[in-house]
Structure formats: structure tokens, C-alpha cells
C-alpha atoms as a PDB file:
ATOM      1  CA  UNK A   1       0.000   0.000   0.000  1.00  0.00           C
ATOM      2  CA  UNK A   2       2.890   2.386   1.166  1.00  0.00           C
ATOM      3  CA  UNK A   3       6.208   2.866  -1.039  1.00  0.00           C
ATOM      4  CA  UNK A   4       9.521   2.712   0.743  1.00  0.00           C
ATOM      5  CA  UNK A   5      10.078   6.071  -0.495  1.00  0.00           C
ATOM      6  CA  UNK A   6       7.810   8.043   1.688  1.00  0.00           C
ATOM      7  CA  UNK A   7       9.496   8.999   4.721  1.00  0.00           C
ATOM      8  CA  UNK A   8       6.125   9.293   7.610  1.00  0.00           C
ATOM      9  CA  UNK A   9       8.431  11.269   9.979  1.00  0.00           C
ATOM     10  CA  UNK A  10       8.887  13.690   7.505  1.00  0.00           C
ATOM     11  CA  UNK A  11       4.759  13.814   6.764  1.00  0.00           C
ATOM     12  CA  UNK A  12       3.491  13.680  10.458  1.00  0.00           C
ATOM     13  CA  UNK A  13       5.615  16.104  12.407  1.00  0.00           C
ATOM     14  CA  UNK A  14       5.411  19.496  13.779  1.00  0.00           C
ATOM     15  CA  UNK A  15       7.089  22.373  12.063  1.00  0.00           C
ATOM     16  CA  UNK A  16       8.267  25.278  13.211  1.00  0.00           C
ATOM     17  CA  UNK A  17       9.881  28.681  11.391  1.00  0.00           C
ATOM     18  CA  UNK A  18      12.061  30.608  13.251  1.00  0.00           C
ATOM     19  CA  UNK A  19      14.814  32.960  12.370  1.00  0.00           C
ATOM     20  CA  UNK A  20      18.546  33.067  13.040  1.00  0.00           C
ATOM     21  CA  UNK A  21      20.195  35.803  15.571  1.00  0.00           C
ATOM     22  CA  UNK A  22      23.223  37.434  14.274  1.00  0.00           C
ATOM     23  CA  UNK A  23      24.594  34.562  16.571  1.00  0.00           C
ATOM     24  CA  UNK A  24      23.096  32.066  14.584  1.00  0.00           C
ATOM     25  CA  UNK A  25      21.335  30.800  17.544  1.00  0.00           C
ATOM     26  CA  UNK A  26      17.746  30.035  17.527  1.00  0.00           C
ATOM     27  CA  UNK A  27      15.638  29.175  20.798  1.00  0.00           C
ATOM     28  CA  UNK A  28      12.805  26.158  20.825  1.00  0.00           C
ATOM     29  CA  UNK A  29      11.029  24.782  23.479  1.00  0.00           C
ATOM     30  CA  UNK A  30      13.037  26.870  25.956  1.00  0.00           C
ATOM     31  CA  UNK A  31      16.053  25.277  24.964  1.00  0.00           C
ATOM     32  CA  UNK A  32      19.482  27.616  22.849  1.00  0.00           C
ATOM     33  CA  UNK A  33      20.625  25.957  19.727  1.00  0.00           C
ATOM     34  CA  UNK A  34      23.636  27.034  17.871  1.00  0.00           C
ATOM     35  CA  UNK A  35      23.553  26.335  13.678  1.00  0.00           C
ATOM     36  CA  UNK A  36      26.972  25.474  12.982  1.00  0.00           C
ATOM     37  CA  UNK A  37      26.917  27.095   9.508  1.00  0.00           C
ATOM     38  CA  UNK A  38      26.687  30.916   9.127  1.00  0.00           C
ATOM     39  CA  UNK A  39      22.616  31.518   8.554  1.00  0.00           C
ATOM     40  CA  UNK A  40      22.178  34.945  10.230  1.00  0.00           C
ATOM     41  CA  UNK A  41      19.030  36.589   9.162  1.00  0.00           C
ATOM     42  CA  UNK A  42      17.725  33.806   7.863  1.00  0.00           C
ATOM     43  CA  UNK A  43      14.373  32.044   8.242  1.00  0.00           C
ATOM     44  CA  UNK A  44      14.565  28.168   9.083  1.00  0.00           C
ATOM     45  CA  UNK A  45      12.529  25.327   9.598  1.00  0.00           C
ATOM     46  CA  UNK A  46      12.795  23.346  13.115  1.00  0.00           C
ATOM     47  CA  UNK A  47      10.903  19.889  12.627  1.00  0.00           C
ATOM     48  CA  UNK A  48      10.223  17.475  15.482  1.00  0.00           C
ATOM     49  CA  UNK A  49       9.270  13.550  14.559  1.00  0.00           C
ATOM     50  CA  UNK A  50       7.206  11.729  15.982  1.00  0.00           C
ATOM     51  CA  UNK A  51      10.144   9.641  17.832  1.00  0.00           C
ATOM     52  CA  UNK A  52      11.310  12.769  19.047  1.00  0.00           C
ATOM     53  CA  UNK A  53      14.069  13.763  16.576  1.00  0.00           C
ATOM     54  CA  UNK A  54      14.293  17.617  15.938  1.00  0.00           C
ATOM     55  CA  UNK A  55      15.704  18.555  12.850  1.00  0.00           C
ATOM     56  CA  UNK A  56      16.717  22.443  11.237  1.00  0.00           C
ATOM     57  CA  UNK A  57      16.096  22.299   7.693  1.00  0.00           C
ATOM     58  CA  UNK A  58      16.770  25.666   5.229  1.00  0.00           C
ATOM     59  CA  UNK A  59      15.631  25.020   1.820  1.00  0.00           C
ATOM     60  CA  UNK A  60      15.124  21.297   2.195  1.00  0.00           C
ATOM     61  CA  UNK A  61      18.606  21.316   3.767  1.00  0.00           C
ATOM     62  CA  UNK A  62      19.577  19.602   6.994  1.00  0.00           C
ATOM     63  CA  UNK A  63      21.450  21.626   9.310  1.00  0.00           C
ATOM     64  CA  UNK A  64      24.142  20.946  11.956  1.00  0.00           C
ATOM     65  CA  UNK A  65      23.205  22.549  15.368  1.00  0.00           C
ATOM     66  CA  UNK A  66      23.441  21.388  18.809  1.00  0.00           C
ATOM     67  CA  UNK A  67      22.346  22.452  21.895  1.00  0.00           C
ATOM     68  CA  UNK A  68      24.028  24.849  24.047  1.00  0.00           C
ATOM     69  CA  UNK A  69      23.626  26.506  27.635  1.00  0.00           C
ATOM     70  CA  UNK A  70      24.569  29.860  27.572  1.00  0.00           C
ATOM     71  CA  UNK A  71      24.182  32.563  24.195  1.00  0.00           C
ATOM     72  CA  UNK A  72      27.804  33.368  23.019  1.00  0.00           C
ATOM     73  CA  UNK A  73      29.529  36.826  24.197  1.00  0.00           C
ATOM     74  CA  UNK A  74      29.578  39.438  21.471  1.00  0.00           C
ATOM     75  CA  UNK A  75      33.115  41.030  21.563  1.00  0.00           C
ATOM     76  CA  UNK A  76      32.215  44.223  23.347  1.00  0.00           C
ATOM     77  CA  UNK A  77      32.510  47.268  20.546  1.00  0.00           C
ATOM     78  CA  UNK A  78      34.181  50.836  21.773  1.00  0.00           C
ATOM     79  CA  UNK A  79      31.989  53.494  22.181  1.00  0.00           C
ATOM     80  CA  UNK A  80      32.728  56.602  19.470  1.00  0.00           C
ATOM     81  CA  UNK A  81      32.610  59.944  21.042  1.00  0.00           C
ATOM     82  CA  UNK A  82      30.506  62.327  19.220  1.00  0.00           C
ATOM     83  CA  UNK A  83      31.750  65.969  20.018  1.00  0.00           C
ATOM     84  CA  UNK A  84      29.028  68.649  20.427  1.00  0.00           C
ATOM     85  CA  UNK A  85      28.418  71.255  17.899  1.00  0.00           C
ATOM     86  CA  UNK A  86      29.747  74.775  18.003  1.00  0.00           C
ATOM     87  CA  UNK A  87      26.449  77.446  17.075  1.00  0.00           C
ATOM     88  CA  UNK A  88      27.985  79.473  14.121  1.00  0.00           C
ATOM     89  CA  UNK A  89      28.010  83.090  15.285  1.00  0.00           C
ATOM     90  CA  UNK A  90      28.302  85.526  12.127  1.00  0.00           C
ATOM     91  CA  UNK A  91      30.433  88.601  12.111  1.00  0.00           C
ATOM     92  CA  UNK A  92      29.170  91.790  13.433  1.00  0.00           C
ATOM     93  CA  UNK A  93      28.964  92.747   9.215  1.00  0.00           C
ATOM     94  CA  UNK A  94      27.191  89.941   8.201  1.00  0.00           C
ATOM     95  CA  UNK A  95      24.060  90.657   6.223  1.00  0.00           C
ATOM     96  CA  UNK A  96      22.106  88.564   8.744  1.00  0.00           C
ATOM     97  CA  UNK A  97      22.858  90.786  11.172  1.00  0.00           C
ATOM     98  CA  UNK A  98      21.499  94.142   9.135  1.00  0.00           C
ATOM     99  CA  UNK A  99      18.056  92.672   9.142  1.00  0.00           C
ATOM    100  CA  UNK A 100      15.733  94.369  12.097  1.00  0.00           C
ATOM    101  CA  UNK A 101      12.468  92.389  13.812  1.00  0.00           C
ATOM    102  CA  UNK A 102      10.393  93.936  15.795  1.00  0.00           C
ATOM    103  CA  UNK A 103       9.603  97.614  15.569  1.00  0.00           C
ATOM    104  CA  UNK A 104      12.499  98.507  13.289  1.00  0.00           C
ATOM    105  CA  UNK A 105      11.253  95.738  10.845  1.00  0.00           C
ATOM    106  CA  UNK A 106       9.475  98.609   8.789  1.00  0.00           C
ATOM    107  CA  UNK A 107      12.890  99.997   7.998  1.00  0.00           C
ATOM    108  CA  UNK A 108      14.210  96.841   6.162  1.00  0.00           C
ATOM    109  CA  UNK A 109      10.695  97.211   3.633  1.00  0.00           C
ATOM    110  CA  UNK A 110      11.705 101.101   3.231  1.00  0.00           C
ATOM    111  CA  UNK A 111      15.196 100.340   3.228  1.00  0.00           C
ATOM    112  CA  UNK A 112      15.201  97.949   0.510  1.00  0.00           C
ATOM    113  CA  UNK A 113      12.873 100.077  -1.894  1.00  0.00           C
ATOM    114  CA  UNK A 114      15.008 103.209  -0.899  1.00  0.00           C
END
């Protein structure tokens, strides 16, 4: 009735998606698994059997993971300091500084048609 070529563990298990840290970690059932190839970014399949056997598949792939404890330290980067601005003050002949507000703003209009 069945072929040999259909694999049932493949057809009745659970499947998961989950995507790669830049540590290419993922977590599943509570539990830290590194990918030993370089998938960072990327969105893979986690498949448990029915005996129990988890698999990571990308593309119809089989991965190499296992299990690990802790999440791997990040090599600590050194913070850039960003020096603050200096406010651009113009000379005292600057044209920016000829311009009146306020009460003597009437002068620039007459002063310009003058």
C-alpha cells in the first residue's frame, strides 16, 4: 500500500519557522541551539518527529546545530565619542545681522525700496 520512499516522519511532524540571531542561535522549546553554519538573518525550519528527533532544515537542507547553555559573548565594541556642535556666530557685518524684527522691521521694507 505504502512505497519505501515516503518517509512518515517527515509527513506527520510538527514544524516550526524561526529565524537566526546574528549569533546564529535560535531558541525552541526553551532550549538555545547554535547552527553550525553561518545563517544569520535567515528564516529556518525546526521539525520534530514523531520519535522525538528535531531537525533544522533551510531550503530542504539539513542543518548541523546542537544544543548549548549559555548565548555566546559578542566582543564588546568601543563606544565613538561624538563631540558637540559649536552654534555658528556671524560677524558683526554679516548681512544677517542688518536685518531688524520687531519695531524697526518697517525699515528693512523702506530700506530695501530706498
Amino acid at each position: 500500500m505504502f512505497s519505501d520512499s515516503i518517509d512518515l516522519n517527515t509527513i506527520f511532524c510538527i514544524k516550526t519557522d524561526r529565524t537566526v540571531r546574528n549569533d546564529n542561535t535560535i531558541t525552541y522549546n526553551k532550549k538555545l541551539y547554535q547552527i553550525e553554519e553561518v545563517m544569520a538573518g535567515k528564516i529556518v525550519t525546526v521539525t520534530e518527529g514523531i520519535d522525538g528527533r528535531m531537525r533544522i532544515l533551510y531550503k530542504d537542507g539539513s542543518l548541523k546545530f546542537r544544543q548549548i547553555d549559555i548565548r555566546p559573548e559578542q566582543p564588546q565594541k568601543q563606544k565613538v565619542k561624538i563631540r558637540g556642535r559649536t552654534a555658528y556666530i556671524p560677524p558683526a557685518d554679516h548681512p544677517w545681522r542688518k536685518f531688524k524684527m520687531g519695531r524697526n522691521a518697517s525699515q528693512n521694507i523702506t530700506g530695501a525700496a530706498a
